[in-house]
N, C-alpha and C. Protein backbone atom coordinates (compact mmCIF):
# COMPACT_ATOMS: atom_id res chain seq x y z
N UNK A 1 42.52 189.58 69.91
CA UNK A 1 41.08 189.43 69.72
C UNK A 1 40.35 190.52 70.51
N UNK A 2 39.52 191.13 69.74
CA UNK A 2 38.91 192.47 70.47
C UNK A 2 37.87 191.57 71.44
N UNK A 3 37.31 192.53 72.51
CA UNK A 3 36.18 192.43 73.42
C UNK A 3 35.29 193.18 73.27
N UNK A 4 35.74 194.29 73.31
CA UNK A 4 34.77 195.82 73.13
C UNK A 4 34.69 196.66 71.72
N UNK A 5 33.83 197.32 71.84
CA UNK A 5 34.29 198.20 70.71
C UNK A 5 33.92 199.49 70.74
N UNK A 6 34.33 200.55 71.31
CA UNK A 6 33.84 201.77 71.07
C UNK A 6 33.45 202.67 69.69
N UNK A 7 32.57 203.36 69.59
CA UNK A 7 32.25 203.43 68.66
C UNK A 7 31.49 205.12 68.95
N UNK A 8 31.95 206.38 68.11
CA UNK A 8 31.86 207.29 67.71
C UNK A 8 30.35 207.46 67.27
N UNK A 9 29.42 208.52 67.83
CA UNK A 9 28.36 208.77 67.38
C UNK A 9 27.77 209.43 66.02
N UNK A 10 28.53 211.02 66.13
CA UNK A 10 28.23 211.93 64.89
C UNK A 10 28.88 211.62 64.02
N UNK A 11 28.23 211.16 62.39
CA UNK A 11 29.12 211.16 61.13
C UNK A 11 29.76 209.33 61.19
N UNK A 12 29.32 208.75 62.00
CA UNK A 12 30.20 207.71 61.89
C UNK A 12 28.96 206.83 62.38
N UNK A 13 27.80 206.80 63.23
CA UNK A 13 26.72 205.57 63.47
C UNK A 13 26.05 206.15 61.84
N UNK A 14 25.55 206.91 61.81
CA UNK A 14 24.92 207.69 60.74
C UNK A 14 26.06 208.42 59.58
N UNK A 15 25.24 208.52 58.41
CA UNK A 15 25.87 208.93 57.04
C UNK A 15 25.74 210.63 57.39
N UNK A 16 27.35 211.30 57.12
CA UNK A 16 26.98 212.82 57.12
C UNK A 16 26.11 213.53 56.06
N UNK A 17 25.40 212.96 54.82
CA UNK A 17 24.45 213.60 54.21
C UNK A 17 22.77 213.67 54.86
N UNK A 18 22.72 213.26 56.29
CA UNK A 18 21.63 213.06 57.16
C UNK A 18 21.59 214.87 57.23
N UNK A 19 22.51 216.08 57.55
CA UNK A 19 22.04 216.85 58.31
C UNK A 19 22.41 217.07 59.56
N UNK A 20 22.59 216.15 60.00
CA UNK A 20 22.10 216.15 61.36
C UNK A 20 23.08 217.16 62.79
N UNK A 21 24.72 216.79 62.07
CA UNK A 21 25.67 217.38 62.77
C UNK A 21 25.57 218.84 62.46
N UNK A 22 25.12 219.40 61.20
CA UNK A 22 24.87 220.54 60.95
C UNK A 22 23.70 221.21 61.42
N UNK A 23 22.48 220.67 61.78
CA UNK A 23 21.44 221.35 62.83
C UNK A 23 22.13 221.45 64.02
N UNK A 24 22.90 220.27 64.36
CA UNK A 24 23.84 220.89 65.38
C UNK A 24 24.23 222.26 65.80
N UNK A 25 25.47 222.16 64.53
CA UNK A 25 26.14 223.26 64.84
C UNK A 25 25.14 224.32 64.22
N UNK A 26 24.37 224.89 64.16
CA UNK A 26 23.39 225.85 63.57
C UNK A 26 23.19 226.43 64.79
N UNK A 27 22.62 225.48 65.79
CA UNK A 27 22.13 225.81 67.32
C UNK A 27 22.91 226.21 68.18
N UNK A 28 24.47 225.50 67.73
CA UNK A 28 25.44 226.27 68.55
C UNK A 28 25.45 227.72 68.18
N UNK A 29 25.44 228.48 66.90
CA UNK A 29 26.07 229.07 66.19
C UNK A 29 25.08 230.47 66.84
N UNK A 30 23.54 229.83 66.67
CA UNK A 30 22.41 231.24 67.43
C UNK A 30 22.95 231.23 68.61
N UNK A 31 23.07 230.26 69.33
CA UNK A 31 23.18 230.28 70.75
C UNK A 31 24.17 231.16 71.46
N UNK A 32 25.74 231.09 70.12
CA UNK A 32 26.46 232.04 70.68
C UNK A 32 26.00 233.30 70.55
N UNK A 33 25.76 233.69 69.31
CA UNK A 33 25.43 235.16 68.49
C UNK A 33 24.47 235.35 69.56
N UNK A 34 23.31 234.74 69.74
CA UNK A 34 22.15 235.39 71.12
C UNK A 34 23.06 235.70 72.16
N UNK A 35 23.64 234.76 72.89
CA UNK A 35 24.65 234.90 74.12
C UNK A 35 25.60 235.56 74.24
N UNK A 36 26.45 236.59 73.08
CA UNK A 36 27.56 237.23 72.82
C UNK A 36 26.56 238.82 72.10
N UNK A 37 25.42 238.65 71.81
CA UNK A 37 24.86 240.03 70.88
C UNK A 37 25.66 240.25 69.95
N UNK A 38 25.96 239.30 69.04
CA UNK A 38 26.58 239.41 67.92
C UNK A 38 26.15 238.61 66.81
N UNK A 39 26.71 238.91 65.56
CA UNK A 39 25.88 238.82 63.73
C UNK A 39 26.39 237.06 63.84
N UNK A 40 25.69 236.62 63.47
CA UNK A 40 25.72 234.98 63.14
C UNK A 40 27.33 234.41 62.64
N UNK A 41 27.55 235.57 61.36
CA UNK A 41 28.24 235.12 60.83
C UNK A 41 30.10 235.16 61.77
N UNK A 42 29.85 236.02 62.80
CA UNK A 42 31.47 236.20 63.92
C UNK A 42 30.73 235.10 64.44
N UNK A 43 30.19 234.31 64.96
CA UNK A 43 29.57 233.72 66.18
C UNK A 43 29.48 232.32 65.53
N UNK A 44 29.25 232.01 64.61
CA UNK A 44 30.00 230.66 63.62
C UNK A 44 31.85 230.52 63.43
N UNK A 45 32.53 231.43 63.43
CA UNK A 45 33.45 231.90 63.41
C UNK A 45 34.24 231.35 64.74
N UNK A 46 33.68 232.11 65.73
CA UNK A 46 33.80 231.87 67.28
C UNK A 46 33.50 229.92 67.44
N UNK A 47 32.67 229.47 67.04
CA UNK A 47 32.49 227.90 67.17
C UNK A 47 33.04 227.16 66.86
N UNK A 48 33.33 227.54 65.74
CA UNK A 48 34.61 227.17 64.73
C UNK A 48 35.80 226.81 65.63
N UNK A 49 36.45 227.85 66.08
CA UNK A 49 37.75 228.67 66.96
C UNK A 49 37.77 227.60 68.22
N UNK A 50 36.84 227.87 68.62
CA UNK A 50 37.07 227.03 70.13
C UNK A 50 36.50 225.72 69.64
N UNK A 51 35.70 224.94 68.93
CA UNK A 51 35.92 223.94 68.35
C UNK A 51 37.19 222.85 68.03
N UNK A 52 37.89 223.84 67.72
CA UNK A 52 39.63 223.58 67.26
C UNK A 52 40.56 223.72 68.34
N UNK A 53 40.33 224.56 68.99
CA UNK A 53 41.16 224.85 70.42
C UNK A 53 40.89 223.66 71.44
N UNK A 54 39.70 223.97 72.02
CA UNK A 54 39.32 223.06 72.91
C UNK A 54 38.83 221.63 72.78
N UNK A 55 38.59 221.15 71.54
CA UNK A 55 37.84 219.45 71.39
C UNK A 55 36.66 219.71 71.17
N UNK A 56 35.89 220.91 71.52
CA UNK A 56 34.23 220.83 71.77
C UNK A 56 34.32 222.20 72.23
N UNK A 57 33.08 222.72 70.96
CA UNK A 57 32.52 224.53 71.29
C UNK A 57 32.53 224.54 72.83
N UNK A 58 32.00 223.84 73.16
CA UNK A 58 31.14 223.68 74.67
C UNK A 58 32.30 224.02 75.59
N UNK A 59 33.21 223.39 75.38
CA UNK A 59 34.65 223.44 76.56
C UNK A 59 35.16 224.49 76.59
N UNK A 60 34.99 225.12 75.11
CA UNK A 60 35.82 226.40 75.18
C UNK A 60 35.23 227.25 75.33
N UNK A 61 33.52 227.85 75.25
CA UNK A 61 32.92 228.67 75.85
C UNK A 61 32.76 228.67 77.30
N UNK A 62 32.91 227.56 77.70
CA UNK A 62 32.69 227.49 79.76
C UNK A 62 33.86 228.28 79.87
N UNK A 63 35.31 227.79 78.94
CA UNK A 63 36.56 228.53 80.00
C UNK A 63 36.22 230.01 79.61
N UNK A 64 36.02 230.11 78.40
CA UNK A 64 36.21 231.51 77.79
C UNK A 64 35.10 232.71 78.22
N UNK A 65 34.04 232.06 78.16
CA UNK A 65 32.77 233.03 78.83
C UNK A 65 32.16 232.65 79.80
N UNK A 66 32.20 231.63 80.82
CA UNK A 66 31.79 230.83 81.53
C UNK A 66 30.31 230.40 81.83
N UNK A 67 30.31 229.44 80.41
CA UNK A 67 28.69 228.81 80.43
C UNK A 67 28.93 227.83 80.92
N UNK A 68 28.68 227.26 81.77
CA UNK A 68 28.37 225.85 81.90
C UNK A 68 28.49 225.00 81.33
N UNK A 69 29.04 223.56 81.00
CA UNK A 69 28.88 222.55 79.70
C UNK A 69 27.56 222.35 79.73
N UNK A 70 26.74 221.70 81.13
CA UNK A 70 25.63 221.26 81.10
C UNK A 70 24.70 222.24 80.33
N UNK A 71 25.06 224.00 80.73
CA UNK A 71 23.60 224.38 80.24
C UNK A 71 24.42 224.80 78.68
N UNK A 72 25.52 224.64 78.57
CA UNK A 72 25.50 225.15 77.14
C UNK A 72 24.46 223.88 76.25
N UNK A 73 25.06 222.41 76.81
CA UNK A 73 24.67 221.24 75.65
C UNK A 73 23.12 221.51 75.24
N UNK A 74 22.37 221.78 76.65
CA UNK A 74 21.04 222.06 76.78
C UNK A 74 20.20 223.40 76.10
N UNK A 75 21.14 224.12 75.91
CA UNK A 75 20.81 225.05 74.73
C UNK A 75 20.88 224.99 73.39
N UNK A 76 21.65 223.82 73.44
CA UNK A 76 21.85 223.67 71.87
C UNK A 76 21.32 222.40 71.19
N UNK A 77 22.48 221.82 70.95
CA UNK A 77 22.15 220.58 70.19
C UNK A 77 21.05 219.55 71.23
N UNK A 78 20.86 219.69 72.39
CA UNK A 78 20.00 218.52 72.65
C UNK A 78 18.50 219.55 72.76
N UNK A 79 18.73 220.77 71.74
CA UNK A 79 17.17 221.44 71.38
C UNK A 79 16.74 220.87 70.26
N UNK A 80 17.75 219.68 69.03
CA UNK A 80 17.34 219.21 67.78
C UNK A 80 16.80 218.45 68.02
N UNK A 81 15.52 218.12 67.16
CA UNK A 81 14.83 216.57 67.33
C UNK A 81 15.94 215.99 66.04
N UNK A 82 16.41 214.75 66.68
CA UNK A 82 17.02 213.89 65.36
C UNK A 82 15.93 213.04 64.43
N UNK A 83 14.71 213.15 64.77
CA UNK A 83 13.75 212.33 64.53
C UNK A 83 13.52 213.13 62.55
N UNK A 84 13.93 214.39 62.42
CA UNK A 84 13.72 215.56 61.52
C UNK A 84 14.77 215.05 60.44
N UNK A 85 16.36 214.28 60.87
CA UNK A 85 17.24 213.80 60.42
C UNK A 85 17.41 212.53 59.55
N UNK A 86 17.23 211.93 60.73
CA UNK A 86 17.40 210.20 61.20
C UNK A 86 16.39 209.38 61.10
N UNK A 87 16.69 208.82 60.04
CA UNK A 87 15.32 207.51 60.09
C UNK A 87 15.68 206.29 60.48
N UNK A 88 14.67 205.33 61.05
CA UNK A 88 15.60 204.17 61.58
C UNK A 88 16.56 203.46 60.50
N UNK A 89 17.46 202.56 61.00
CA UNK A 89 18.48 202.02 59.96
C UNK A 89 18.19 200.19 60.65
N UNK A 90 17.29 199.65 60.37
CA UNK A 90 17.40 198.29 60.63
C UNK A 90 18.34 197.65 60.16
N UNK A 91 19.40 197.97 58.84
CA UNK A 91 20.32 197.12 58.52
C UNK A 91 21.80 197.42 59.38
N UNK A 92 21.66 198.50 60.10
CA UNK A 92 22.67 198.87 61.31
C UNK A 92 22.24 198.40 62.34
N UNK A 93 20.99 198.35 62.57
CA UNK A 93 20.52 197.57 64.12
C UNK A 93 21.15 195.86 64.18
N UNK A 94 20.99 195.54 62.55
CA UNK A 94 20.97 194.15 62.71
C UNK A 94 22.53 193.57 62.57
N UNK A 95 23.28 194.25 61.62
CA UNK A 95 24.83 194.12 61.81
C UNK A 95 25.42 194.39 63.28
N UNK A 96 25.13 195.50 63.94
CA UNK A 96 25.43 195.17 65.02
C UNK A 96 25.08 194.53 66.28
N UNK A 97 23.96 193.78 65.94
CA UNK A 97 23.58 192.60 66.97
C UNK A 97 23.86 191.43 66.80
N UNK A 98 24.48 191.47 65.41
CA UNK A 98 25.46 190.54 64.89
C UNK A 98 26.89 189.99 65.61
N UNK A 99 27.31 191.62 66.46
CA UNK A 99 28.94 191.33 66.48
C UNK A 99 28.90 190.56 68.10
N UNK A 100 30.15 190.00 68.20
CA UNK A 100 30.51 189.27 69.47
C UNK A 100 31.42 190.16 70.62
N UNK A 101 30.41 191.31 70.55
CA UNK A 101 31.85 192.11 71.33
C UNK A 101 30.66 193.14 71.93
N UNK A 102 31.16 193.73 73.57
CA UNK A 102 30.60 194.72 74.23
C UNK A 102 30.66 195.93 73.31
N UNK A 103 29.54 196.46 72.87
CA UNK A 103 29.52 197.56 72.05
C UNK A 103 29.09 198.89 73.25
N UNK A 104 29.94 200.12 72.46
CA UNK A 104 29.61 200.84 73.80
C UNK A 104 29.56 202.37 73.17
N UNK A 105 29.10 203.16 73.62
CA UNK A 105 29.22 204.62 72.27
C UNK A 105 30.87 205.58 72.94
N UNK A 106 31.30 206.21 72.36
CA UNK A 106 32.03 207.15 73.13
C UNK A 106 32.01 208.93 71.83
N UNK A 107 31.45 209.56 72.91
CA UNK A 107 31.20 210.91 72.19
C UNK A 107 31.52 211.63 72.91
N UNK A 108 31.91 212.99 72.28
CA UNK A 108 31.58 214.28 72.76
C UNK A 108 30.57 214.31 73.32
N UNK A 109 29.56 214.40 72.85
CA UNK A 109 28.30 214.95 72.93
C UNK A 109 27.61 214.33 74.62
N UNK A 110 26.68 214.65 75.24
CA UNK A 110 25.54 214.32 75.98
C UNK A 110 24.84 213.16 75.32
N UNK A 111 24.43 212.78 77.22
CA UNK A 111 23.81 211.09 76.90
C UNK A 111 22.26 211.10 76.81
N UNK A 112 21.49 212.75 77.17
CA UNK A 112 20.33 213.00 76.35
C UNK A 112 20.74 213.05 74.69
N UNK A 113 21.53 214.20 74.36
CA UNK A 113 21.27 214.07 72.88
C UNK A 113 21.97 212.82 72.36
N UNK A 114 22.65 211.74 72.89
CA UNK A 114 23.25 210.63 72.23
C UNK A 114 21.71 209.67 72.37
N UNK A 115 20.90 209.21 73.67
CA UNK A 115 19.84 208.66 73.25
C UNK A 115 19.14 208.92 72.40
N UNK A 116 18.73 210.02 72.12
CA UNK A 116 18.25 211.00 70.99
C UNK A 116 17.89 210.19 69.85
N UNK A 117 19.32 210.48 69.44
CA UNK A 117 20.32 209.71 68.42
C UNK A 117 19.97 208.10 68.36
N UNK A 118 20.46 207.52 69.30
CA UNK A 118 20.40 206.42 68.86
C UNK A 118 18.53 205.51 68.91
N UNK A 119 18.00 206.29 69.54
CA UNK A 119 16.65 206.01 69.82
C UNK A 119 16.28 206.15 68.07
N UNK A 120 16.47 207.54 67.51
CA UNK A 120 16.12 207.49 65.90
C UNK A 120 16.46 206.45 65.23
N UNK A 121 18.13 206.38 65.33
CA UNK A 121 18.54 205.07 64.28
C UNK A 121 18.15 203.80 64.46
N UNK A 122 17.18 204.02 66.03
CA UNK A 122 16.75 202.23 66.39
C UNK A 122 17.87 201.10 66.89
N UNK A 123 19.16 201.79 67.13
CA UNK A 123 19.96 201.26 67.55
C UNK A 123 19.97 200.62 69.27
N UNK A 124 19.17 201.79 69.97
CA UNK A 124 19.86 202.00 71.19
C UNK A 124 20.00 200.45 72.00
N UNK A 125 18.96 199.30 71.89
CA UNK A 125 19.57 198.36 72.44
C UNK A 125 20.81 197.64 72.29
N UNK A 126 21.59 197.82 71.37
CA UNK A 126 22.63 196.86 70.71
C UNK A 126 23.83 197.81 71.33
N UNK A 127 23.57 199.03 72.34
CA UNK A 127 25.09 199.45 73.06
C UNK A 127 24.97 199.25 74.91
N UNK A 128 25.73 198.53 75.37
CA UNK A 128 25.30 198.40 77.02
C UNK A 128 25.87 199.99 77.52
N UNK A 129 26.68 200.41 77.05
CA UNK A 129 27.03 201.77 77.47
C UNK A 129 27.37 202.71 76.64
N UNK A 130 26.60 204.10 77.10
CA UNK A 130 27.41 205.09 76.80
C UNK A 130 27.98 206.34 77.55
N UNK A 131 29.39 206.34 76.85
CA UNK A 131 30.22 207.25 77.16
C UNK A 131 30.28 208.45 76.80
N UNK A 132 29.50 209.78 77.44
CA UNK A 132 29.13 210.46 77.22
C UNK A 132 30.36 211.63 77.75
N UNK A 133 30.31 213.18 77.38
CA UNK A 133 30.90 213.68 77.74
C UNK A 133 30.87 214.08 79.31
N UNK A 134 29.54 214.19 79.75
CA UNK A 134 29.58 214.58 81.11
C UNK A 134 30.44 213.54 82.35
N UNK A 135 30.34 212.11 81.83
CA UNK A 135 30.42 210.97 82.21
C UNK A 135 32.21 210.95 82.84
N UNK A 136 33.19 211.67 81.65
CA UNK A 136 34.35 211.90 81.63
C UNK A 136 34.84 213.26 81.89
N UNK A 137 33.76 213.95 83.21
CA UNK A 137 33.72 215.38 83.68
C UNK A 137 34.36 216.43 82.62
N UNK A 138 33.56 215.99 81.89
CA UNK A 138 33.49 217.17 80.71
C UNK A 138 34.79 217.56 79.88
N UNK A 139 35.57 216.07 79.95
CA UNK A 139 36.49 216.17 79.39
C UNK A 139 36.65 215.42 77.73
N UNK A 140 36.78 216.72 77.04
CA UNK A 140 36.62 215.80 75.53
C UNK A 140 37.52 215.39 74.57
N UNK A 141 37.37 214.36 74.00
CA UNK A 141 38.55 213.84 72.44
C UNK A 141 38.78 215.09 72.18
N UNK A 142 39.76 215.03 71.67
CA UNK A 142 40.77 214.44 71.64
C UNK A 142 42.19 214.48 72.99
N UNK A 143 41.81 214.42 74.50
CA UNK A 143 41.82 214.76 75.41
C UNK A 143 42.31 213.52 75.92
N UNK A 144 43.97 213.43 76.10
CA UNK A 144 44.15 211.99 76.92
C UNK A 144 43.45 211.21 77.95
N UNK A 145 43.47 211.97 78.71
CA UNK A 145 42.49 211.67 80.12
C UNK A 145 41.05 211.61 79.19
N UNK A 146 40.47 211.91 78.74
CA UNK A 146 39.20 211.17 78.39
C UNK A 146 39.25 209.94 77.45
N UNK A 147 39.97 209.38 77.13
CA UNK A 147 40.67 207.77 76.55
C UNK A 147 41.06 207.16 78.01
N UNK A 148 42.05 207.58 78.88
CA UNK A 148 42.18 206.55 79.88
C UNK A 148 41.10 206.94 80.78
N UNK A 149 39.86 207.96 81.09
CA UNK A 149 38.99 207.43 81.90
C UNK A 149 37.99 205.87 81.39
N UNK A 150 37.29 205.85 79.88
CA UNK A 150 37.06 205.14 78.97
C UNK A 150 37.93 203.85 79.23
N UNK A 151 38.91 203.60 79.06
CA UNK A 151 39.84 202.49 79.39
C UNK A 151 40.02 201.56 80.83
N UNK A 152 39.90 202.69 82.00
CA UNK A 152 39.57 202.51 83.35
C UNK A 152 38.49 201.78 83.51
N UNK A 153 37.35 202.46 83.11
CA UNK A 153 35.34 201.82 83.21
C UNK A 153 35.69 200.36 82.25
N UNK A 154 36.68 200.33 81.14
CA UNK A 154 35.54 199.29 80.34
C UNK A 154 36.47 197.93 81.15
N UNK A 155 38.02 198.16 82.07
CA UNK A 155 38.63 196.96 82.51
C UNK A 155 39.19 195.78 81.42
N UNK A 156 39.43 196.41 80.80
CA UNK A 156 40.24 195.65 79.78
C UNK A 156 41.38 195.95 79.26
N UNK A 157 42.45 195.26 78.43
CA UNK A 157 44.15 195.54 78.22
C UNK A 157 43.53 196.22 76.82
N UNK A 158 44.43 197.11 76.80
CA UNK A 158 43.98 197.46 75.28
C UNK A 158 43.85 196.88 74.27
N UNK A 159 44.97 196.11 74.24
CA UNK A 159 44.62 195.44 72.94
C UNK A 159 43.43 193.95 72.69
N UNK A 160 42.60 194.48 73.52
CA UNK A 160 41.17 194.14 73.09
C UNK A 160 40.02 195.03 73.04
N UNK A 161 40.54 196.21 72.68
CA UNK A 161 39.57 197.29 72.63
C UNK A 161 39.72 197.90 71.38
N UNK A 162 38.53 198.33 70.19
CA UNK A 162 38.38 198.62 69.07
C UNK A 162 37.91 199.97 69.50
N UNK A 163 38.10 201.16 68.48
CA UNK A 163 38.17 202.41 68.67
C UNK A 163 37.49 202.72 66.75
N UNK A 164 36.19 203.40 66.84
CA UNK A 164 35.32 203.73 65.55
C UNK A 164 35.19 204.95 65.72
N UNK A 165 35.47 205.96 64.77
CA UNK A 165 35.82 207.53 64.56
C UNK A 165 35.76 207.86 63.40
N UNK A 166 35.21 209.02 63.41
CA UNK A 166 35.29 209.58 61.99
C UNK A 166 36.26 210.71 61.88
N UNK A 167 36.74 211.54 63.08
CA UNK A 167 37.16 212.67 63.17
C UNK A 167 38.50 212.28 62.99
N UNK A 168 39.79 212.58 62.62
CA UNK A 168 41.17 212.31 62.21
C UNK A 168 42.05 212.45 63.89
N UNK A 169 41.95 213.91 63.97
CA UNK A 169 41.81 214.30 65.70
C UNK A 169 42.09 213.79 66.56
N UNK A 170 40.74 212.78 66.37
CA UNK A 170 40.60 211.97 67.82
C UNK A 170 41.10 210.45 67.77
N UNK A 171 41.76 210.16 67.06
CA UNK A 171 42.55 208.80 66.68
C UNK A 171 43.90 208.55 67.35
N UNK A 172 44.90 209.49 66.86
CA UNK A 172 46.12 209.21 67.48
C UNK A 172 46.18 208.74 69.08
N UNK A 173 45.58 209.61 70.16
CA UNK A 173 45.55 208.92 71.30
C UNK A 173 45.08 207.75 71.88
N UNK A 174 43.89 207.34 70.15
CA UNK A 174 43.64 206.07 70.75
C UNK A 174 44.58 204.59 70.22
N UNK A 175 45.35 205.03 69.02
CA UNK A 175 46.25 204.23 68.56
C UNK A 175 47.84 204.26 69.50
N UNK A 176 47.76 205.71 70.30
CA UNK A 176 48.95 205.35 71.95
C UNK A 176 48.39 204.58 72.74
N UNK A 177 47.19 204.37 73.10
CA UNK A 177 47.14 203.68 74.19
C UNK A 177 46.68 202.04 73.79
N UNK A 178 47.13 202.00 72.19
CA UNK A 178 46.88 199.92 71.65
C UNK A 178 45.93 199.89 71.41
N UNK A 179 45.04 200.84 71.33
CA UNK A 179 43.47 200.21 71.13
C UNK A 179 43.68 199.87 69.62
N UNK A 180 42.71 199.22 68.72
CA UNK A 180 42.96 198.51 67.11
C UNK A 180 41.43 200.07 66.89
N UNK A 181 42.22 200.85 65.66
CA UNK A 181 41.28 202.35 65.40
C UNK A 181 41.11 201.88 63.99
N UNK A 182 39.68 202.23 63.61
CA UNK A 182 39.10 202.33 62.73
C UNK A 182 38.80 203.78 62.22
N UNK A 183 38.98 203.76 61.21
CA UNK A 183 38.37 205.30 60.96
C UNK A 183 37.63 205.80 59.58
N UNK A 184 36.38 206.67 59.82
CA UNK A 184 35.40 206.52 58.49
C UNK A 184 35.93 206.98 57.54
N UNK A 185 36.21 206.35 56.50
CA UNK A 185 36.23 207.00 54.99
C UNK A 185 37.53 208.07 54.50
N UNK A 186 38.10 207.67 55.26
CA UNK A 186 39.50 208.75 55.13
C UNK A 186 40.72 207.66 55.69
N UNK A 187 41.82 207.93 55.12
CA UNK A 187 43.06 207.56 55.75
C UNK A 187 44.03 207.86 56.63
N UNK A 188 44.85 207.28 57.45
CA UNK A 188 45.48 207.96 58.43
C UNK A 188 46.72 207.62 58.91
N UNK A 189 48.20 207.92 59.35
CA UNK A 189 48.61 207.37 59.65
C UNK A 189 48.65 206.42 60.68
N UNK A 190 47.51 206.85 61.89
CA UNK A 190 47.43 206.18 63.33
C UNK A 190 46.05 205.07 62.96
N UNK A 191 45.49 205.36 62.44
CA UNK A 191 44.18 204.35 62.07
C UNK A 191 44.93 202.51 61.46
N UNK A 192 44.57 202.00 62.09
CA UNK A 192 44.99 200.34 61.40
C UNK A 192 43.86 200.01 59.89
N UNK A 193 42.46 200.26 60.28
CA UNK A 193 41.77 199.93 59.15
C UNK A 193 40.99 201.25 58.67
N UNK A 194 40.32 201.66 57.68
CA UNK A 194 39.19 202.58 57.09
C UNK A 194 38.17 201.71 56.48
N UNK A 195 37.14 202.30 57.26
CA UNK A 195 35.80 202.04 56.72
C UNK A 195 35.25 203.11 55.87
N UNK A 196 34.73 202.52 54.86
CA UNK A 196 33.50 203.87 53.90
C UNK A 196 32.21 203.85 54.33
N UNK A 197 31.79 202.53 55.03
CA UNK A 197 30.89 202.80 55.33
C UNK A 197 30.42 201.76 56.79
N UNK A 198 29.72 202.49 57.71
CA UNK A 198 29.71 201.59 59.11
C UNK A 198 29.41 200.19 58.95
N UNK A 199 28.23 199.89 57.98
CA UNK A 199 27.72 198.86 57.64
C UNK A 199 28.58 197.48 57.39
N UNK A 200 30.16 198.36 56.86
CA UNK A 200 31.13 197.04 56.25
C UNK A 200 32.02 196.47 57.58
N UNK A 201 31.61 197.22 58.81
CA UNK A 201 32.07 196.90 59.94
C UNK A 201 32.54 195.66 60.59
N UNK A 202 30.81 194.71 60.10
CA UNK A 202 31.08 193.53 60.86
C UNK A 202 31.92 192.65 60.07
N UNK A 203 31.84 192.91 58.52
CA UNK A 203 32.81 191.92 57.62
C UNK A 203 34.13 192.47 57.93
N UNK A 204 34.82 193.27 57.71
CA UNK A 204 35.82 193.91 58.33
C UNK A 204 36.36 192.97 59.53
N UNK A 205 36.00 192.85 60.80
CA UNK A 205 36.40 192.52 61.89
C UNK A 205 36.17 191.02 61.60
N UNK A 206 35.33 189.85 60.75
CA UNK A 206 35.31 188.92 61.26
C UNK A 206 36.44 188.35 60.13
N UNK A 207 36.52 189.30 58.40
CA UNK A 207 37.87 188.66 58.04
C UNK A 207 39.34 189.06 58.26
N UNK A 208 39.31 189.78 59.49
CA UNK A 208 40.64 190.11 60.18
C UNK A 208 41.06 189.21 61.05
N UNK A 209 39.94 188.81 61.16
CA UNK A 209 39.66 187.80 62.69
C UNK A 209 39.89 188.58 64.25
N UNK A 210 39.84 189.80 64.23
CA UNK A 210 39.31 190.38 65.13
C UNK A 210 38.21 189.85 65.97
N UNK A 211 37.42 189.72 66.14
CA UNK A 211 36.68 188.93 66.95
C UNK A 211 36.14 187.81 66.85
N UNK A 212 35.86 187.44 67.67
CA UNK A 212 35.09 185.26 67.76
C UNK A 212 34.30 185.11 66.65
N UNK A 213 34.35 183.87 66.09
CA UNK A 213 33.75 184.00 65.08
C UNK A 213 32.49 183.21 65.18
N UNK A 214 31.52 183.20 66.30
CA UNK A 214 30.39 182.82 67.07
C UNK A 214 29.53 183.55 66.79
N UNK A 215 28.02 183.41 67.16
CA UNK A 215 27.10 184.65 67.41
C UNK A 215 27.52 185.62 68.36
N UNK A 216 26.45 186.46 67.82
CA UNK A 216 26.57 187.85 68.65
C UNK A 216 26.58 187.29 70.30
N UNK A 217 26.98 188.57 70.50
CA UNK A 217 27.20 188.63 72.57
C UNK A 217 25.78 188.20 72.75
């Protein structure tokens, strides 16, 4: 029976036809080309690259050119208003105030641009925490040590901990360490269930019997 449930921000609280991960990476993409004096199109290229290498542009420009995580995030993506994206989703606010379980975010990203985020979708009361990248000293998914810091804070055996992702990536380490992984709209070998869409979440878990079948927390 789960307790918690972590749950993935970009592409997975929100539908990827929002935009939104792509103003993202847009901001990464000037940010390098300004910061490197180079044509957009090597400097998307470059984001790409250490994207894949490191878990997060961000990680691999600190080692590689040495920006900062903090001031890279702050140059970039937490320059998007999500408000341009993201419209509220009351039928996500209300499914998940529905569920019987500590809901909690775990991202890459910063816990400015994750409020951001969840402030648009109208979510933000229905998570007591989030797990932000700075939080896990800037260590990102798909990154063992950033699953067992996550595991450490929330004090629970794994196998009462639910794991929501969209990225393929970032799954396997959480299906080593027992957590029960969900994953959006794609199949996997390490994923137990796929969702198409976040919304089918709470039916999902209550005819698995994954969690209490009571009101919400």
């Amino acid at each position: 029976m789960l307790k918690a449930l972590l749950i993935d921000l970009d592409e997975t609280l929100y539908r990827p036809q929002t935009g939104m991960l792509s103003a993202g990476d847009r901001a990464i993409t000037a940010f390098i080309a300004t910061h490197l004096g180079i044509a957009a199109q090597q400097a998307d290229s470059i984001r790409v690259d250490l994207w894949l290498r490191y878990g997060t542009t961000a990680a691999g420009f600190e080692r590689e050119y040495g920006v900062a995580q903090a001031d890279f995030y702050a140059a970039t993506i937490e320059t998007v208003d999500p408000t341009e994206y993201i419209s509220p989703e009351p039928e996500l606010a209300a499914m998940l105030a529905q569920l019987p379980l500590r809901l909690c975010l775990f991202t890459n990203a910063t816990e400015a641009y994750a409020e951001g985020v969840l402030h648009a979708l109208r979510v933000r009361e229905q998570f007591s925490t989030i797990y932000d990248i700075a939080s896990r000293d800037w260590c990102p998914k798909p990154e063992p040590r950033a699953y067992d810091t996550v595991m450490s804070a929330l004090e629970l055996p794994p196998a009462e901990v639910g794991f929501v992702e969209d990225h393929v990536a970032n799954i396997p380490p959480a299906r080593e360490l027992g957590w029960t992984v969900f994953l959006m709209r794609q199949e996997h070998p390490a994923a137990h269930y796929v969702l198409d869409d976040i919304l089918d979440l709470e039916a999902l878990l209550r005819r698995e019997r994954l969690c209490e079948s009571g009101p919400a927390r």
